[in-house]
Protein backbone atom coordinates (compact mmCIF):
# COMPACT_ATOMS: atom_id res chain seq x y z
CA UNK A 1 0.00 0.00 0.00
CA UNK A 2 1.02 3.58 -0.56
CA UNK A 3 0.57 6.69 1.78
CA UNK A 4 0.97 10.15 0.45
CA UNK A 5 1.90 12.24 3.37
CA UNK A 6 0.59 16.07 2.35
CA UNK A 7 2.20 19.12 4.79
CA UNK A 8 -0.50 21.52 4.56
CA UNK A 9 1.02 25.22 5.13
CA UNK A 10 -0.60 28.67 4.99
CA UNK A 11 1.90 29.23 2.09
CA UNK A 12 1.41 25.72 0.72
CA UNK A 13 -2.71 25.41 0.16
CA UNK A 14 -3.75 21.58 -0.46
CA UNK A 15 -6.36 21.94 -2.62
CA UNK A 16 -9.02 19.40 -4.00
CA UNK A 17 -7.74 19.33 -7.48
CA UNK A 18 -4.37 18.09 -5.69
CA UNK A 19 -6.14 15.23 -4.04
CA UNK A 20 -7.78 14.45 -7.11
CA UNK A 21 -4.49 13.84 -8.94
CA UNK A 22 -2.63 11.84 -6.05
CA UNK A 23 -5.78 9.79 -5.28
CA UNK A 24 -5.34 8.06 -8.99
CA UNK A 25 -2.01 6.31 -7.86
CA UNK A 26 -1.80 6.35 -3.80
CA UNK A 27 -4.43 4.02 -1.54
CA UNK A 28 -4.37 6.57 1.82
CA UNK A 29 -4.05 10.25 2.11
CA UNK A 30 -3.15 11.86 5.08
CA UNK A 31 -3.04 15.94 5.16
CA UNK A 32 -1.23 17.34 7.83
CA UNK A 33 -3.40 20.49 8.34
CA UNK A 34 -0.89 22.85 9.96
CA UNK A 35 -3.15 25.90 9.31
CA UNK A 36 -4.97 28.45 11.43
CA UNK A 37 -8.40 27.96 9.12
CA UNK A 38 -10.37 24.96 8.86
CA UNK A 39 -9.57 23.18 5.77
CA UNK A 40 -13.40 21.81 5.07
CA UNK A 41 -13.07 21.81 1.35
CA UNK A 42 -10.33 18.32 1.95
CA UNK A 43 -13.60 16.99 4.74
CA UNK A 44 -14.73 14.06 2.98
CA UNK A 45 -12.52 13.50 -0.04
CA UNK A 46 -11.57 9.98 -1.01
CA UNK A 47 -9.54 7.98 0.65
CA UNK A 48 -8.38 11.65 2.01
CA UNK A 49 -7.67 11.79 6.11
CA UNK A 50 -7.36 15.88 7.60
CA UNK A 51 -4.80 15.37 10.52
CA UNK A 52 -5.70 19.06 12.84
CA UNK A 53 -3.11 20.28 15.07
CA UNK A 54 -4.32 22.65 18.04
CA UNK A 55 -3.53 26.16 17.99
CA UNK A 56 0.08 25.51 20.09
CA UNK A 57 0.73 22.91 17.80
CA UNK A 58 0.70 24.51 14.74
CA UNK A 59 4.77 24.77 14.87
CA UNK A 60 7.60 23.34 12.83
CA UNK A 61 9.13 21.65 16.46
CA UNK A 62 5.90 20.08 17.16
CA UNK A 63 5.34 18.60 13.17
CA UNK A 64 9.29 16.72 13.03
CA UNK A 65 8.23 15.54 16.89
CA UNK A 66 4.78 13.98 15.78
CA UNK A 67 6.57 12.53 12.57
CA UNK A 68 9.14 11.01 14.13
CA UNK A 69 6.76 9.77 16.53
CA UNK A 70 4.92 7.92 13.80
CA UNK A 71 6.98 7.01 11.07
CA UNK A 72 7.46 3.65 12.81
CA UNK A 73 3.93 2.93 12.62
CA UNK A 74 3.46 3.62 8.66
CA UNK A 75 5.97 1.10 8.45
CA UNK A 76 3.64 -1.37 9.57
CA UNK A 77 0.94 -0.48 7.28
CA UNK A 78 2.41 1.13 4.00
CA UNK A 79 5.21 -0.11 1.58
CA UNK A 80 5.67 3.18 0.02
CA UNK A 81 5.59 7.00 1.50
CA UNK A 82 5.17 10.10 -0.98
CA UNK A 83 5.73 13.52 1.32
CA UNK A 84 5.11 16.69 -0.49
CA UNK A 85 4.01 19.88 0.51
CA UNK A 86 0.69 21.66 -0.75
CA UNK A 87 2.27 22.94 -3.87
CA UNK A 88 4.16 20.06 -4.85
CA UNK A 89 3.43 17.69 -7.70
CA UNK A 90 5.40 14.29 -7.99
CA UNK A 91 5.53 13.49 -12.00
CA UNK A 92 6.40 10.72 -14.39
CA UNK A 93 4.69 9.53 -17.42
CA UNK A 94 4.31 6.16 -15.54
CA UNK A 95 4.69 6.93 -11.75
CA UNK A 96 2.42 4.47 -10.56
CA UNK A 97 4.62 1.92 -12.46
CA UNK A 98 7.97 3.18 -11.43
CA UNK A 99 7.28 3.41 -7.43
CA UNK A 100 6.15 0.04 -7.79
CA UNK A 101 9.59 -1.06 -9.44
CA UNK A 102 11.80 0.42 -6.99
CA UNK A 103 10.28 -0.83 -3.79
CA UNK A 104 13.02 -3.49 -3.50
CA UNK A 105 16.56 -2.02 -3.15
CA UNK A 106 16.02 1.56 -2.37
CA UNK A 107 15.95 3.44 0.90
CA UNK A 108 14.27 6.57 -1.35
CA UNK A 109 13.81 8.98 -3.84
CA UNK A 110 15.13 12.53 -4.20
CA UNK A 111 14.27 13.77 -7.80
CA UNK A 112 15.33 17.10 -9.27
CA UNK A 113 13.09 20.01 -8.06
CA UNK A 114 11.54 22.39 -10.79
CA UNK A 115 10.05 25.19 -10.39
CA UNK A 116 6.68 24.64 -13.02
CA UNK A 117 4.90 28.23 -14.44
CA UNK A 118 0.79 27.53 -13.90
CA UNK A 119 -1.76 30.60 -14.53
CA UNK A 120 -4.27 30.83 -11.91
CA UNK A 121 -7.01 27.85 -12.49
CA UNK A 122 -4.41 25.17 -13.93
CA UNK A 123 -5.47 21.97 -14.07
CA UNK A 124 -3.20 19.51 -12.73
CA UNK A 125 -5.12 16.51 -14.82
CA UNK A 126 -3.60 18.19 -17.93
CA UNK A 127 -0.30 17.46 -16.78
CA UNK A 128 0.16 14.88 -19.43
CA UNK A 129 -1.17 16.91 -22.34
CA UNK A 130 0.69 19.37 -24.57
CA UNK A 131 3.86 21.52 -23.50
CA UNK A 132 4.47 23.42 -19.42
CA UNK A 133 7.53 25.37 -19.05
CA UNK A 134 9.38 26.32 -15.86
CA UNK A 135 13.09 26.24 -15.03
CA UNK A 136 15.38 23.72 -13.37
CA UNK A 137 16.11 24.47 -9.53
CA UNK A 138 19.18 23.00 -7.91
CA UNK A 139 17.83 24.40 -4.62
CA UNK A 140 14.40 22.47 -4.42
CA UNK A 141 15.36 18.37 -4.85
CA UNK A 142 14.52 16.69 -2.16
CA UNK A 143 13.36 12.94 -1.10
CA UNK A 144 9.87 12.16 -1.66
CA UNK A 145 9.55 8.59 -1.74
CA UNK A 146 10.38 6.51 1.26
CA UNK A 147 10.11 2.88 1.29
CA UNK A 148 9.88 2.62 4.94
CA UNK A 149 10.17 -1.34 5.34
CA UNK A 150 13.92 -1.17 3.95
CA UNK A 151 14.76 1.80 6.73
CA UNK A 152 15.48 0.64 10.27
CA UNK A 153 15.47 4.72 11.16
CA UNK A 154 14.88 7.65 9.63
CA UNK A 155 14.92 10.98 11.60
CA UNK A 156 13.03 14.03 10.54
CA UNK A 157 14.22 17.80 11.52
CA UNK A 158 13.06 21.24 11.32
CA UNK A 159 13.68 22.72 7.55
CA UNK A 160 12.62 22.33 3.93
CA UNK A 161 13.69 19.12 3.14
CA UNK A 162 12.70 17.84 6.62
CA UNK A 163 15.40 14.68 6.90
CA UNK A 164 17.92 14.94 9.03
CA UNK A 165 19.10 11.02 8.70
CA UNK A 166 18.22 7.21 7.51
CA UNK A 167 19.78 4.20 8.27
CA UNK A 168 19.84 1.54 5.74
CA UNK A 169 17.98 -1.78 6.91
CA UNK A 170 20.12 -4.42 4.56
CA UNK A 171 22.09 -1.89 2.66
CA UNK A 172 19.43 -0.47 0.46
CA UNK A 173 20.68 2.79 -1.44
CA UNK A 174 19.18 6.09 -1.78
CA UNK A 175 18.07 6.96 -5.00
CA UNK A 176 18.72 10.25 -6.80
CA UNK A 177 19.68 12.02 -9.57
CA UNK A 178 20.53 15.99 -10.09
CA UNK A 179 22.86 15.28 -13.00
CA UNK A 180 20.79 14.31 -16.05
CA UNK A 181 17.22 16.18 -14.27
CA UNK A 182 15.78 16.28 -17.51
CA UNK A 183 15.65 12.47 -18.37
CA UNK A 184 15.23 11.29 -14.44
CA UNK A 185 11.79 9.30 -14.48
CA UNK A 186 10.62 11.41 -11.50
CA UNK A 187 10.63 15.18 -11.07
CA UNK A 188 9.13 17.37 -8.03
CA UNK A 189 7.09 20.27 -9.47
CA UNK A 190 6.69 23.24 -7.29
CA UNK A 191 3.68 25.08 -8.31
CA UNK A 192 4.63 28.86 -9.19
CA UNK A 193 2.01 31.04 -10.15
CA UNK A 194 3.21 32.71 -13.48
CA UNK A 195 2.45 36.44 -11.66
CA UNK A 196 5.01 35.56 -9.39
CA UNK A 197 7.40 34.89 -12.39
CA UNK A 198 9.81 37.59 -13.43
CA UNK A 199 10.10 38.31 -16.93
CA UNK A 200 13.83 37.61 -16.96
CA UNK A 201 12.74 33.90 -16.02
CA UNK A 202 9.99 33.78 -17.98
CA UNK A 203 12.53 34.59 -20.82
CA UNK A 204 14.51 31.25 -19.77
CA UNK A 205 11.77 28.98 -19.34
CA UNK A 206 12.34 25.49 -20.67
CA UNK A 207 9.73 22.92 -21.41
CA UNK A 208 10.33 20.06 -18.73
CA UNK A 209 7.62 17.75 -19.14
C-alpha cells in the first residue's frame, strides 16, 4: 500500500484538485493540516484523512516531533511514503509503475526540483497533455519517496527538506539524480504562479515535461 503524506502550510494550500491527482495512484491520504483555518473543502474526499493540530501545535518543532513519533507505525501499514508539501506535484509519465519497481533495493527517492509556471485555475489533470515550461532548480530536490520497510530509522528535523538522517535496513541505497534532471523518471514540481514569475525567467523557461 502507498501513503501520500501532504504538509499543509498557509503558504502551501492543499487543494481538491491536488487530491484528485494523487488519489489516482496512492491508496491513503493523510493531510497534515498545519493551518490556522479549517480546511473543510479536503472533509470528505476519497480515501483523504485531515490530521488538525491545536492552535500551540501549529509549529515546525511540534510537526518533526509527531513525525518522528509515527513514522514507525506507517511502516507497519504502507510499503511506500510520498511527502510533499501543498504545492508540490510528484511526475512521471508512468509513476504508478515506477514506485512500484523500486520498492526493493532503495531506501528513497530525491528527484530534481523544478520550479513549473501555472496561470491561476491550472489543471493539474492536464499534466500529461501538450507543452508546461518552468526552469530547473538545484535548490528544491529533495526525497519524496520513502520505502519505509527497507529503513530501520529515519529521523526528521526542522527545515525544507525535513530529513535529518536514515539508516539503511540491509544496505538499500538512496536513490537520486541531479545530474541528467531532464531524463530522471521522477521530477518534483513546485507550483509557481506565473504572476510571481519575473520576466527575466519567464525569458529562460524550458519545457520540462
Amino acid at each position: 500500500m502507498t501513503a501520500l503524506i501532504v504538509i499543509d502550510r498557509d503558504t502551501s494550500p492543499v487543494t481538491k484538485s491536488l487530491i484528485e491527482y494523487y488519489s489516482r495512484f496512492v491508496d491513503e491520504i493523510h493531510v497534515f493540516d498545519l493551518k490556522s483555518t479549517d480546511n473543510f473543502l479536503l472533509e470528505g474526499l476519497p480515501k483523504t484523512t485531515v490530521i488538525k493540530f491545536e492552535e500551540t501545535e501549529r509549529t515546525e518543532k511540534y510537526l518533526v516531533q509527531h513525525l518522528n513519533s509515527i513514522w514507525k507505525q506507517y511502516r507497519e501499514k504502507f510499503e511506500v511514503m510520498i511527502m510533499v508539501e501543498g504545492d508540490e506535484i510528484l511526475f512521471g509519465k508512468s509513476l504508478e509503475t515506477y514506485i512500484n519497481l523500486k520498492k526493493k533495493g532503495h531506501t528513497l527517492i530525491e528527484p530534481q526540483g523544478f520550479q513549473l509556471y501555472v496561470d491561476e485555475g491550472f489543471d493539474l489533470n492536464s499534466l500529461n497533455e501538450g507543452e508546461h515550461f518552468g526552469r530547473v532548480d538545484g535548490n528544491y530536490s529533495k526525497p519524496v519517496i520513502f520505502y519505509p520497510r527497507n529503513l530501520l530509522k529515519l529521523k526528521f528535523m526542522e527545515g525544507f527538506k525535513l530529513i535529518e538522517s536514515i539508516k539503511s535496513l540491509s544496505g538499500e541505497k538512496h536513490l537520486r539524480n541531479t545530474e541528467t534532471p531532464l531524463i530522471f523518471p521522477i521530477k518534483l514540481l513546485k507550483l509557481t504562479p506565473t504572476k510571481l514569475v519575473t520576466e527575466e525567467n519567464l525569458n529562460r523557461k524550458i519545457r520540462i515535461l
